[in-house]
N, C-alpha and C. Protein backbone atom coordinates (compact mmCIF):
# COMPACT_ATOMS: atom_id res chain seq x y z
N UNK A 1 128.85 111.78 118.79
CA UNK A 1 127.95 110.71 119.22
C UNK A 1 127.95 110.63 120.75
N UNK A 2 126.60 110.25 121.88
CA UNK A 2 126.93 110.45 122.69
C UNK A 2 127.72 109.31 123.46
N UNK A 3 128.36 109.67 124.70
CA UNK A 3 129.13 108.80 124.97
C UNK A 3 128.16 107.76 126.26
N UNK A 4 127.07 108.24 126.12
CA UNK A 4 126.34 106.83 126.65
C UNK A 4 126.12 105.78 126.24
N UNK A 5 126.23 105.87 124.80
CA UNK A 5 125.53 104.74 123.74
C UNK A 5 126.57 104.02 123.58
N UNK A 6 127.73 104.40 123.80
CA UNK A 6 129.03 103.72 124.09
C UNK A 6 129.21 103.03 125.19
N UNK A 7 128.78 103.64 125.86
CA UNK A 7 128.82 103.08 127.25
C UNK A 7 127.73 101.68 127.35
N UNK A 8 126.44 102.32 126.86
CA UNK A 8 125.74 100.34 126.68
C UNK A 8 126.04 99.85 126.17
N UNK A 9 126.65 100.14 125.19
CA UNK A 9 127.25 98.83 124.61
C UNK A 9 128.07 97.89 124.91
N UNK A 10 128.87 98.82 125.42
CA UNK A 10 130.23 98.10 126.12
C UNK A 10 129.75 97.21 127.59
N UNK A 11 128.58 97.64 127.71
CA UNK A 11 128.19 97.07 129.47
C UNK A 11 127.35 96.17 128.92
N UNK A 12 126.84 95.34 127.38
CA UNK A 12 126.48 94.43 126.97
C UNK A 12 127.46 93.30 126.40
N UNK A 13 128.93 93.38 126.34
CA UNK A 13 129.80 92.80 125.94
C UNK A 13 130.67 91.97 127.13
N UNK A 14 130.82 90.82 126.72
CA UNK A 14 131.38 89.61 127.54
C UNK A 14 132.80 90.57 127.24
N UNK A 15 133.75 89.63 128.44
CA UNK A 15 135.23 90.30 128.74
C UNK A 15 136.35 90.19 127.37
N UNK A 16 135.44 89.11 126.52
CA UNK A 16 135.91 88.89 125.46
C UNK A 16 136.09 89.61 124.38
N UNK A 17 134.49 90.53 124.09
CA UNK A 17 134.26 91.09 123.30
C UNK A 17 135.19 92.33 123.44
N UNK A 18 134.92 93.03 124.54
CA UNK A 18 135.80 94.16 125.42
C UNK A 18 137.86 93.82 124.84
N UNK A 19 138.08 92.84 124.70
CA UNK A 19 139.64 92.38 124.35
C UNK A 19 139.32 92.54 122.86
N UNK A 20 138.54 92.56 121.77
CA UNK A 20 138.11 92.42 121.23
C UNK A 20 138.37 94.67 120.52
N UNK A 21 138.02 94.94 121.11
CA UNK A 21 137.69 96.14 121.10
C UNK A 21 138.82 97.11 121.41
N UNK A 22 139.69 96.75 122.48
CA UNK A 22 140.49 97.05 122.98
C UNK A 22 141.49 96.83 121.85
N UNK A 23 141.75 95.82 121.73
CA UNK A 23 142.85 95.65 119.86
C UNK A 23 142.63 97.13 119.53
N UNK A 24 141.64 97.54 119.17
CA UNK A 24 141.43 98.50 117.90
C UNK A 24 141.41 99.77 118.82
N UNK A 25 141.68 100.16 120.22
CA UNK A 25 141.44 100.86 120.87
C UNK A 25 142.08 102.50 120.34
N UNK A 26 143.07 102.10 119.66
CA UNK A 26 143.64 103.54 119.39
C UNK A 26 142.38 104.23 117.77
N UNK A 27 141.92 103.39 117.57
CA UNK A 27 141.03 103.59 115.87
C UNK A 27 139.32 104.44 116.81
N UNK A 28 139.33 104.15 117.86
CA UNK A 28 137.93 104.90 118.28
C UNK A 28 137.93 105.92 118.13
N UNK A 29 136.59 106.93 118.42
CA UNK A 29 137.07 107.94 118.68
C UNK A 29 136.62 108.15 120.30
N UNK A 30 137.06 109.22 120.51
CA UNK A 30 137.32 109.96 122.00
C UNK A 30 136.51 109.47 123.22
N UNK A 31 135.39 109.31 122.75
CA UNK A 31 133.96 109.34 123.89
C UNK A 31 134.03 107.92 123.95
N UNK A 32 134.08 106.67 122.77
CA UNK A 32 134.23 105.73 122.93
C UNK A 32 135.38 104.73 123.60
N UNK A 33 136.78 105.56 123.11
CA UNK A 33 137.80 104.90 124.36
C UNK A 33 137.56 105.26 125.52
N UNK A 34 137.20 106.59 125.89
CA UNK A 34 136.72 106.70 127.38
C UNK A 34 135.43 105.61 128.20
N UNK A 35 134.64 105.20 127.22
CA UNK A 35 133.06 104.40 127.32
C UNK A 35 134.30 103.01 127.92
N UNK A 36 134.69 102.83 127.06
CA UNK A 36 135.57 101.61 126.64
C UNK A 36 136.37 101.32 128.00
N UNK A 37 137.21 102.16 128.42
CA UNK A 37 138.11 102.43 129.68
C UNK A 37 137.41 102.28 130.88
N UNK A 38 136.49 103.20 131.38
CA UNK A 38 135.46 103.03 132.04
C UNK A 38 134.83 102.18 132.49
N UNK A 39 134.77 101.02 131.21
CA UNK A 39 134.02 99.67 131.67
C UNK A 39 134.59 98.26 132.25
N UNK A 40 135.90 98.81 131.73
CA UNK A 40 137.02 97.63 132.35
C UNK A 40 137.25 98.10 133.46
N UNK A 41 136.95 99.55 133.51
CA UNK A 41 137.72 99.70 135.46
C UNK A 41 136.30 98.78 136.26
N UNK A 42 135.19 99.25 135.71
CA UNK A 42 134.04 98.65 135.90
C UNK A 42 133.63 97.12 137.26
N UNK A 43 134.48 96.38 135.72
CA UNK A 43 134.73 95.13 136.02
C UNK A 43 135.83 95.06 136.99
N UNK A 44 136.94 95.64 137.09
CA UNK A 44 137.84 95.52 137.48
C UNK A 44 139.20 94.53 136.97
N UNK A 45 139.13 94.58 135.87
CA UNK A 45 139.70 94.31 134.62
C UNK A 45 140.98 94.80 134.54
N UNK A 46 141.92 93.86 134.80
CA UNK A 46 143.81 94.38 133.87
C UNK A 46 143.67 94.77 133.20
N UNK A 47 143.91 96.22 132.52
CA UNK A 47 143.76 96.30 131.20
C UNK A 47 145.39 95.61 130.40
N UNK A 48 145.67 95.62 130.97
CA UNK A 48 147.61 94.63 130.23
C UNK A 48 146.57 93.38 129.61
N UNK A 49 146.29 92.49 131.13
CA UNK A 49 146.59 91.18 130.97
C UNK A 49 145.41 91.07 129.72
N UNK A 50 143.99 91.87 130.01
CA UNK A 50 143.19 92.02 128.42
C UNK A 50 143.71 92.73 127.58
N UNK A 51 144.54 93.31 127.39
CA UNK A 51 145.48 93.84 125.77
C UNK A 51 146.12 92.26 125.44
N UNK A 52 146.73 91.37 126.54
CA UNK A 52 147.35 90.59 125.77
C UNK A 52 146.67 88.92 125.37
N UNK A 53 145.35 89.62 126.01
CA UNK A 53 144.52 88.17 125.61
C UNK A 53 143.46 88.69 124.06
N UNK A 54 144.39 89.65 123.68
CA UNK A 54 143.76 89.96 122.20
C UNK A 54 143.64 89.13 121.23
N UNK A 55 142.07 88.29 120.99
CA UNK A 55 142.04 87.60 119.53
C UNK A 55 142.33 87.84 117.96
N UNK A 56 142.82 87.20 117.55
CA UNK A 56 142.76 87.58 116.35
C UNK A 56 141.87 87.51 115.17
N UNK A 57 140.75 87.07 115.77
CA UNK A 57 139.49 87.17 114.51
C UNK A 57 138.22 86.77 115.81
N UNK A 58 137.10 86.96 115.35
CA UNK A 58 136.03 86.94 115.85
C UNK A 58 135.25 85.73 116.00
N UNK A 59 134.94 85.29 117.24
CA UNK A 59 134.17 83.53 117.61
C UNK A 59 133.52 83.92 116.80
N UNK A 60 132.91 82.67 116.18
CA UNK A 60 131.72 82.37 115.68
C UNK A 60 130.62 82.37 116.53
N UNK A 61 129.36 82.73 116.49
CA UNK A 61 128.47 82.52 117.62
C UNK A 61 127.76 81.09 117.80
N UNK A 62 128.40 80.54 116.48
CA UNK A 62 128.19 78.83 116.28
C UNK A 62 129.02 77.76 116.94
N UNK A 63 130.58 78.88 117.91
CA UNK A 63 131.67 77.86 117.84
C UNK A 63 131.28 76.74 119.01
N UNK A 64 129.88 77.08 119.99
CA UNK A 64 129.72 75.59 121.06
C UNK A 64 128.45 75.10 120.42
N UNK A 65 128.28 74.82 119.19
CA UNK A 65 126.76 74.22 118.89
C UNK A 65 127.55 72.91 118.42
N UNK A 66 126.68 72.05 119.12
CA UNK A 66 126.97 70.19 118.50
C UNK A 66 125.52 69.38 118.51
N UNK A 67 125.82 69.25 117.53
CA UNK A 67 124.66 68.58 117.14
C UNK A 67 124.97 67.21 115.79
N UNK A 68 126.38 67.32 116.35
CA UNK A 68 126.82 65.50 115.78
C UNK A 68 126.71 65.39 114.23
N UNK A 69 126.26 65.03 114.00
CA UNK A 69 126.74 64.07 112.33
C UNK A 69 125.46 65.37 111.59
N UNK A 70 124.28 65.35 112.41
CA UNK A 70 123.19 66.51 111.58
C UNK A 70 123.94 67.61 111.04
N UNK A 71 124.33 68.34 112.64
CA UNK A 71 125.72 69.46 112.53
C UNK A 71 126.08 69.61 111.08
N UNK A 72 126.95 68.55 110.49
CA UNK A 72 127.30 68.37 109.54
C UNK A 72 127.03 68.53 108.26
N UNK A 73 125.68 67.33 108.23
CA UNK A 73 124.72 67.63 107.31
C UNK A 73 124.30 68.69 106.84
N UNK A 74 124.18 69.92 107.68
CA UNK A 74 123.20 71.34 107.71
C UNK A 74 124.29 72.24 107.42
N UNK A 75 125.54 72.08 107.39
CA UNK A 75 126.60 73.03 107.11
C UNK A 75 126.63 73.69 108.16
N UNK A 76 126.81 73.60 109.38
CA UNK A 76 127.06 73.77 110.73
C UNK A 76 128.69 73.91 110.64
N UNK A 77 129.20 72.78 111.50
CA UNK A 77 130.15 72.34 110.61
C UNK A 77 131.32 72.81 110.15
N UNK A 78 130.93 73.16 108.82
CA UNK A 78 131.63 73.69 107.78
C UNK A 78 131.80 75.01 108.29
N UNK A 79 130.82 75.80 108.51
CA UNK A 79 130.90 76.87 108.80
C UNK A 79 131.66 77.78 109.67
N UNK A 80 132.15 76.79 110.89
CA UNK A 80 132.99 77.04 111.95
C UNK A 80 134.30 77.31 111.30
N UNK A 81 135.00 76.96 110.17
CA UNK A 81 135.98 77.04 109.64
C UNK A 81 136.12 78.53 108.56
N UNK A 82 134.95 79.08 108.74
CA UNK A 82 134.83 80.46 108.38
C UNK A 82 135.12 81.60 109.18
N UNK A 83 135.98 82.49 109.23
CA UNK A 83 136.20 83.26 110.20
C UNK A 83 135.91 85.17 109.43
N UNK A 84 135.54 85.73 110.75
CA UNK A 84 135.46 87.21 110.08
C UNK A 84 137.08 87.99 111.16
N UNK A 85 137.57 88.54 109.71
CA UNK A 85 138.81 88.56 110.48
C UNK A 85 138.86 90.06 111.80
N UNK A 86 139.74 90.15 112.43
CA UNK A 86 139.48 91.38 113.36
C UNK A 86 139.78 92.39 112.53
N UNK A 87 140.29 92.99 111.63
CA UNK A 87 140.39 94.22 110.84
C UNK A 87 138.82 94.54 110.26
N UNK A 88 137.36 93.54 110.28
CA UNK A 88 136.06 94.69 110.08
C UNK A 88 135.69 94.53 111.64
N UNK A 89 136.17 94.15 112.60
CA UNK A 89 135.85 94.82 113.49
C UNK A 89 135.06 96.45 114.05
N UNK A 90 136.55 97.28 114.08
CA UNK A 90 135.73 98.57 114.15
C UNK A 90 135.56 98.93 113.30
N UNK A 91 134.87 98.59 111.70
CA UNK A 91 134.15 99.57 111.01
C UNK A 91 133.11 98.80 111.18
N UNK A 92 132.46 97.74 111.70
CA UNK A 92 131.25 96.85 112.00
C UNK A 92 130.63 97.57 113.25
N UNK A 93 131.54 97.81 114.35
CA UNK A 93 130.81 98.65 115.61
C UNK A 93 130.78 99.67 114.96
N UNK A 94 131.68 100.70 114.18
CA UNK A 94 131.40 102.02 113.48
C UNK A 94 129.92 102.41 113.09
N UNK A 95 129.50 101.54 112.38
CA UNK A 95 128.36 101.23 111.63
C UNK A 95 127.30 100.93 112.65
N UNK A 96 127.82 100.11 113.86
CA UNK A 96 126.41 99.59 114.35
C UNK A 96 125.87 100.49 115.69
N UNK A 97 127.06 101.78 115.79
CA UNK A 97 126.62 102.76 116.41
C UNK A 97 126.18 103.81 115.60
N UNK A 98 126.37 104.43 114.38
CA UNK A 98 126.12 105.18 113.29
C UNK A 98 124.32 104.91 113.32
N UNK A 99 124.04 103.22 112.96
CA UNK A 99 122.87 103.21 112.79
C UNK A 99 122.06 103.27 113.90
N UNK A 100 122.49 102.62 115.29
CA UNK A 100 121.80 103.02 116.62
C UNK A 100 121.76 104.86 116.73
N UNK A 101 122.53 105.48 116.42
CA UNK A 101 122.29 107.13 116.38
C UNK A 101 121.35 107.24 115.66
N UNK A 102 121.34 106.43 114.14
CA UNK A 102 120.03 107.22 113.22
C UNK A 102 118.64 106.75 113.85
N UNK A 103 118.85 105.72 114.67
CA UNK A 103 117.40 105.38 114.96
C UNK A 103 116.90 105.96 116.31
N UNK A 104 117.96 106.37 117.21
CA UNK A 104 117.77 106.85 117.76
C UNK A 104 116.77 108.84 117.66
N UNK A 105 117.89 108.89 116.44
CA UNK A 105 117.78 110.72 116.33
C UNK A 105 115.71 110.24 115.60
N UNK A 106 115.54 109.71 114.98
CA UNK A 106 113.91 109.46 114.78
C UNK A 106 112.99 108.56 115.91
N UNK A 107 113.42 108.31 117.39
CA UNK A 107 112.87 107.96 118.08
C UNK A 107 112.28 106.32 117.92
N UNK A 108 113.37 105.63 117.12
CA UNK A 108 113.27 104.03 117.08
C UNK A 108 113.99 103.26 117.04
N UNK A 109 114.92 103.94 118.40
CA UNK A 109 115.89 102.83 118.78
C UNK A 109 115.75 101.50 119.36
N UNK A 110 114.17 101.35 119.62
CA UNK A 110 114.08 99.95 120.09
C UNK A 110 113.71 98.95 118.73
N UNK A 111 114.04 99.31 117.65
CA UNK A 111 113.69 98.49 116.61
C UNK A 111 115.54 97.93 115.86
N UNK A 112 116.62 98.66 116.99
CA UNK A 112 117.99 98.47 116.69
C UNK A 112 118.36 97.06 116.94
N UNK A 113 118.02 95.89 117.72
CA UNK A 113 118.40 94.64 117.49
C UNK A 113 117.41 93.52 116.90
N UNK A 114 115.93 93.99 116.66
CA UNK A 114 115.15 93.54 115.61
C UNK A 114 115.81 92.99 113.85
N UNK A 115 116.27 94.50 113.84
CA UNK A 115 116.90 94.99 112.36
C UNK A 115 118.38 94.19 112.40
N UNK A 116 118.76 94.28 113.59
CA UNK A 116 120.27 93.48 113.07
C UNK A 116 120.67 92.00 113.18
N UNK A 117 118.99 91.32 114.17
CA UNK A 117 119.15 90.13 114.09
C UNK A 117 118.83 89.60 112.80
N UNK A 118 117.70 90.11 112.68
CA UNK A 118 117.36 89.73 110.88
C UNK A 118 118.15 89.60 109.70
N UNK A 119 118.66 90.81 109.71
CA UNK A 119 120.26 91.41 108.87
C UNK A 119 121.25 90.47 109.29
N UNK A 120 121.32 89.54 110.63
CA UNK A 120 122.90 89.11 110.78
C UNK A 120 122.38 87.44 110.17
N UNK A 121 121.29 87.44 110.67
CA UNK A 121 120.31 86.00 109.74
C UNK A 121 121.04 85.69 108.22
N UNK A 122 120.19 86.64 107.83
CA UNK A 122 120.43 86.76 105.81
C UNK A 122 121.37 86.43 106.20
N UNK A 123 122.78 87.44 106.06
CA UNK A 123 124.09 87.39 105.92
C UNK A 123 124.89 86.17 106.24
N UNK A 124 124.74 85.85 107.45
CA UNK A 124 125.63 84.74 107.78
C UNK A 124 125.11 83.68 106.83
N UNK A 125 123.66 83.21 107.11
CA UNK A 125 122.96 82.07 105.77
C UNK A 125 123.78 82.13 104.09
N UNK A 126 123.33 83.75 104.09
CA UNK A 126 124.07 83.63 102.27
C UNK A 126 125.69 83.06 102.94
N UNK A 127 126.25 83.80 103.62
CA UNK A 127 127.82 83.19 103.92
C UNK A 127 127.88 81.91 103.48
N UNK A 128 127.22 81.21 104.38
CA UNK A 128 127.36 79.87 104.62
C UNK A 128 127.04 79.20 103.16
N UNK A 129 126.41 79.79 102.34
CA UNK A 129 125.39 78.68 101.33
C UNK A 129 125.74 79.70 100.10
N UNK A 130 126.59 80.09 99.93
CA UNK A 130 127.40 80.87 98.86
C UNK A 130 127.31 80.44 97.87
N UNK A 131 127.46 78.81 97.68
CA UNK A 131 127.33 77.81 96.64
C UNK A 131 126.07 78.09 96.11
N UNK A 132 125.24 78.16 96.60
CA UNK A 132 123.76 77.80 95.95
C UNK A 132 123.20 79.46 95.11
N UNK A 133 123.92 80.30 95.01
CA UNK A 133 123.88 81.55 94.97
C UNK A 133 123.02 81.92 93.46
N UNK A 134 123.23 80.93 92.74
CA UNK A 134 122.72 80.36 91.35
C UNK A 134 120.97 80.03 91.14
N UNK A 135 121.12 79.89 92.56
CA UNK A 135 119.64 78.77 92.60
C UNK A 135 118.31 79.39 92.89
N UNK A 136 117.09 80.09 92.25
CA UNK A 136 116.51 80.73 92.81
C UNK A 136 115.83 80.35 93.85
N UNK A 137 115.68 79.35 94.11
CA UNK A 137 114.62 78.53 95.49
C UNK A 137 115.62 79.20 96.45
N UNK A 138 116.94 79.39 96.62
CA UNK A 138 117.48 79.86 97.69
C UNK A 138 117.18 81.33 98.17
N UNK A 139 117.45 82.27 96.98
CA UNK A 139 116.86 83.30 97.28
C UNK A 139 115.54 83.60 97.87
N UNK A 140 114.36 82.94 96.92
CA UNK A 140 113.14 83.01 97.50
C UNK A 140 112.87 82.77 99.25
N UNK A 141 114.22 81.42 99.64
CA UNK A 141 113.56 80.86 100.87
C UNK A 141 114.45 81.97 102.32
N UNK A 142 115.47 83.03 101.66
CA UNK A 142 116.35 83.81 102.15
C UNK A 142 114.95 84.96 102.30
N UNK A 143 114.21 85.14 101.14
CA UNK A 143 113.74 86.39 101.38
C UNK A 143 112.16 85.91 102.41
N UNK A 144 111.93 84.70 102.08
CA UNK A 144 110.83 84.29 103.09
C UNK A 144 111.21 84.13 104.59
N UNK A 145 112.78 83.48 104.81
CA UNK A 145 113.05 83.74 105.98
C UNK A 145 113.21 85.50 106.41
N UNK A 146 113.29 86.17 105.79
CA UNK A 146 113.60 87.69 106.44
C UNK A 146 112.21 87.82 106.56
N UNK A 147 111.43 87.91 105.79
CA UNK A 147 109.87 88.11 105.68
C UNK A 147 109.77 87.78 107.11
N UNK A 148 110.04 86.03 107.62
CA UNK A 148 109.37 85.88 108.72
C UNK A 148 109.33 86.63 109.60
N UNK A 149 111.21 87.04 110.01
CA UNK A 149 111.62 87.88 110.94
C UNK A 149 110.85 88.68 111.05
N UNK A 150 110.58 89.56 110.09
CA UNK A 150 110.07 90.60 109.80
C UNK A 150 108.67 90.87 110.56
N UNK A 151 107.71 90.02 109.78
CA UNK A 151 106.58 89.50 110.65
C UNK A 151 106.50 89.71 112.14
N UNK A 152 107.46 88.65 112.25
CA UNK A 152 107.44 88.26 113.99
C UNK A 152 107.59 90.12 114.65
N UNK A 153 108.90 90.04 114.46
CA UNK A 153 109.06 91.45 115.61
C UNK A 153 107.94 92.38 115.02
N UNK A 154 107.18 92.78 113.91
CA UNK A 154 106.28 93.42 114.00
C UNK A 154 105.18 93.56 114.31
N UNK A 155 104.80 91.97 114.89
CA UNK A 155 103.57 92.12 115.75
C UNK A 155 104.44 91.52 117.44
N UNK A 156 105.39 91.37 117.46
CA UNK A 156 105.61 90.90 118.68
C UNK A 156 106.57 91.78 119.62
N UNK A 157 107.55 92.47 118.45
CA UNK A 157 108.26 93.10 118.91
C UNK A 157 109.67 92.20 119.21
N UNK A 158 110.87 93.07 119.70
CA UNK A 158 111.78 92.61 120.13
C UNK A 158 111.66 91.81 121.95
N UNK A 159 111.54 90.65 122.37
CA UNK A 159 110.64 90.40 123.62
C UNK A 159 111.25 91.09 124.97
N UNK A 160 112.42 91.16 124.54
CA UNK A 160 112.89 92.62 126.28
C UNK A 160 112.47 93.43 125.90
N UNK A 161 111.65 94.28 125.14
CA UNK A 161 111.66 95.62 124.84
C UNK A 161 113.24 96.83 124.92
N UNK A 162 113.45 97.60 125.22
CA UNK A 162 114.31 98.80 125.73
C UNK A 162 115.20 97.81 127.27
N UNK A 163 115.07 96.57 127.55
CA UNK A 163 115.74 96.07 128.80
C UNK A 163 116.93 96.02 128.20
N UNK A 164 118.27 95.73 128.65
CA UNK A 164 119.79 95.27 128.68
C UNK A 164 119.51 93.47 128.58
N UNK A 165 120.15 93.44 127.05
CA UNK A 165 120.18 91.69 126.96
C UNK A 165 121.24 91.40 127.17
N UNK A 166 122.03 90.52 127.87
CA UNK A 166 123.40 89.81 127.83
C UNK A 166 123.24 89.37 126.54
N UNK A 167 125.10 89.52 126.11
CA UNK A 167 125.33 89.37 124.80
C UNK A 167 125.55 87.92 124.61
N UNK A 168 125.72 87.27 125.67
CA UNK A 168 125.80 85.53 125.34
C UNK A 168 123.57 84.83 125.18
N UNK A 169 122.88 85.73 125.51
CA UNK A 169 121.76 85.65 125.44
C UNK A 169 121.14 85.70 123.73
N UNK A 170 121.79 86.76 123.41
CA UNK A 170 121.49 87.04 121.99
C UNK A 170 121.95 86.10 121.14
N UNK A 171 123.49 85.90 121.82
CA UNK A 171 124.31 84.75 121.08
C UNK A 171 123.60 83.44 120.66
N UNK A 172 123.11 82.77 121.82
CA UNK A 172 122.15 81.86 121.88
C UNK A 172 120.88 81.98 120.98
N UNK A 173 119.93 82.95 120.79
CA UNK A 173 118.93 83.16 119.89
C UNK A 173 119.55 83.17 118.73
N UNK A 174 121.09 83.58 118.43
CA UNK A 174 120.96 83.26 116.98
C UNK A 174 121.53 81.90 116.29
N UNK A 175 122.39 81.33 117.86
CA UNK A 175 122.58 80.18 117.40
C UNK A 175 121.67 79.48 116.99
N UNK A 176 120.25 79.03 117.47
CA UNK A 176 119.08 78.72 117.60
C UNK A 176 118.37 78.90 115.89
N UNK A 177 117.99 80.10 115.90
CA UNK A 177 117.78 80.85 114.29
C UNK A 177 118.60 79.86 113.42
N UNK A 178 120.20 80.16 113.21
CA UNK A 178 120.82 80.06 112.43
C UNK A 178 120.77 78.22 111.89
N UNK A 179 120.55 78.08 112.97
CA UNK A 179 120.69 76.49 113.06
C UNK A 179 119.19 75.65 112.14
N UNK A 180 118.10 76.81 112.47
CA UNK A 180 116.39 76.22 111.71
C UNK A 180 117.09 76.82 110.71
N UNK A 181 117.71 77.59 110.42
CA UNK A 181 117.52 78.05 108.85
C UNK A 181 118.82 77.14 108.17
N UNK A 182 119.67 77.05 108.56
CA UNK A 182 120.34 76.02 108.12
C UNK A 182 119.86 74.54 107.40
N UNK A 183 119.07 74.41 108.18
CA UNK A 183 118.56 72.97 108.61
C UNK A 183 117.24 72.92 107.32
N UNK A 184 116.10 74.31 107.32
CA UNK A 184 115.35 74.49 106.00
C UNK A 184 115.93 74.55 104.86
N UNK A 185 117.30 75.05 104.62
CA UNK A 185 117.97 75.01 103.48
C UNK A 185 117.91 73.41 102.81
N UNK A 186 118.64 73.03 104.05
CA UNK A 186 119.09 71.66 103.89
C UNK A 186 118.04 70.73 102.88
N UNK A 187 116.50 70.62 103.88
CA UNK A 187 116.08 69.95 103.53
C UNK A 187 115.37 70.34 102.30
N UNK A 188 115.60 71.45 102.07
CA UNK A 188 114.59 72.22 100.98
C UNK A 188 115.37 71.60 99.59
N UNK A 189 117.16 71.86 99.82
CA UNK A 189 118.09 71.42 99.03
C UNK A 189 117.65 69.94 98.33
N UNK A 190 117.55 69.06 99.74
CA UNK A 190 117.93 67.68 99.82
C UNK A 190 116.38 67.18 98.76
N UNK A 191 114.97 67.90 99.06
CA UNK A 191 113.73 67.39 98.17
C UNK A 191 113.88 68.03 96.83
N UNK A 192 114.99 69.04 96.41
CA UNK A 192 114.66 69.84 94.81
C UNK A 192 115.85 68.69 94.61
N UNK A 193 116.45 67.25 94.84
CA UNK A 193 117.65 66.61 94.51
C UNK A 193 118.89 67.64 94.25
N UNK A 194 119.32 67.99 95.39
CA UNK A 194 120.38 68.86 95.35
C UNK A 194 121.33 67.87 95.62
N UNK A 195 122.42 68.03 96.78
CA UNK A 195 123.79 67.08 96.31
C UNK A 195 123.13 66.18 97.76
N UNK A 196 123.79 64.85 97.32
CA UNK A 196 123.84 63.54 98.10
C UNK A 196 124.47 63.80 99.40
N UNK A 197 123.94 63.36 100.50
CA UNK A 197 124.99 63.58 101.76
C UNK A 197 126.57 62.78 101.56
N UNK A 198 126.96 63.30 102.19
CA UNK A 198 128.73 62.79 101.72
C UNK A 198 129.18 63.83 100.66
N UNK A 199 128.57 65.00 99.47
CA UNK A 199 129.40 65.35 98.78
C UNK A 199 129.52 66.78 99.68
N UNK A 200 131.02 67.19 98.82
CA UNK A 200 131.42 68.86 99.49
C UNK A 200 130.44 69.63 99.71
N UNK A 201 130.51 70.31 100.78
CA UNK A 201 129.14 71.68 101.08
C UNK A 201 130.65 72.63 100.88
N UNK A 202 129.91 74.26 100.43
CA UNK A 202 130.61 75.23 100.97
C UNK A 202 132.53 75.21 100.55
N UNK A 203 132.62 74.76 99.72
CA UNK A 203 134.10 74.62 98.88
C UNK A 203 134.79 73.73 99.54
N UNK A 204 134.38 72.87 100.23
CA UNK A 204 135.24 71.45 100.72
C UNK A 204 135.78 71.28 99.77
């Protein structure tokens, strides 16, 4: 794989993500610890003092959203108490360079954060609303939200095109996303008489 594509990536990742990465540093392969190395000299980065500010599981991209008692309501919330642990780490970048290569090798690599905002949409939503998994209105309103996605970037596109997004930028768009779709669940829940505010969301 080439070792450029390593290299943007890593020059899209907060100092965090990079500590993040560094954990798993011996599991890369070759081109990528070098990408990896490279970018901390970059910064000008300890690599010690970031080996020892290694997290042990992955922020939520939800963990600064407040939005008070709603928060709550919408399974916001709740959700913060969900963690993805650092062991799918590197088979998650594994994968999310694997598929930036395949889209690349057919000449549609600018359709690579279209596809994974959409994809990280679904996923985290079903996460969150696991409970309702029974219910077909959920599915339907899971596959109408991808639909939308879908829609959108296909007549609009991804709006940087091929530019370098800061990864706290993206962060933000999906806090944003995650938060309307939360929030449609909710109320979609709350008019089919789903559960009363005050009872458990999400295995409380």
């Amino acid at each position: 794989m080439s070792e450029q594509i390593f290299e943007t990536t890593y020059a899209q990742m907060t100092d965090g993500d990079l500590a993040r990465v560094l954990r798993d540093r011996r599991d890369l392969m070759p081109e990528a610890r070098k990408a990896l190395d490279l970018e901390i000299q970059r910064r000008g980065l300890d690599a010690a003092q970031l080996h020892q500010l290694r997290p042990h599981s992955i922020d939520k991209p939800w963990s600064h959203t407040r939005f008070g008692r709603f928060s709550k309501k919408i399974g916001i919330e709740q959700m913060r108490t969900k963690r993805i642990r650092g062991a799918w780490l590197v088979p998650l970048i594994a994968l999310s360079f694997l598929f930036a290569a395949a889209l690349d090798h057919f000449g549609i690599l600018k359709l690579f954060w279209p596809i994974i905002f959409t994809a990280s949409i679904a996923v985290f939503t079903v996460w969150g609303h696991w409970d309702l998994n029974r219910r077909p209105w959920f599915w339907l309103t899971i596959a109408a939200v991808a639909a939308a996605h879908v829609t959108y970037f296909y007549f609009f596109g991804w709006p940087w095109g091929n530019r370098w997004v800061p990864a706290m930028t993206i962060a933000g768009l999906c806090n944003i996303d995650l938060i309307a779709v939360f929030a449609l669940i909710y109320f979609i829940e709350k008019r089919l008489g789903g559960r009363p505010d005050g009872v458990a969301r999400f295995g409380e």
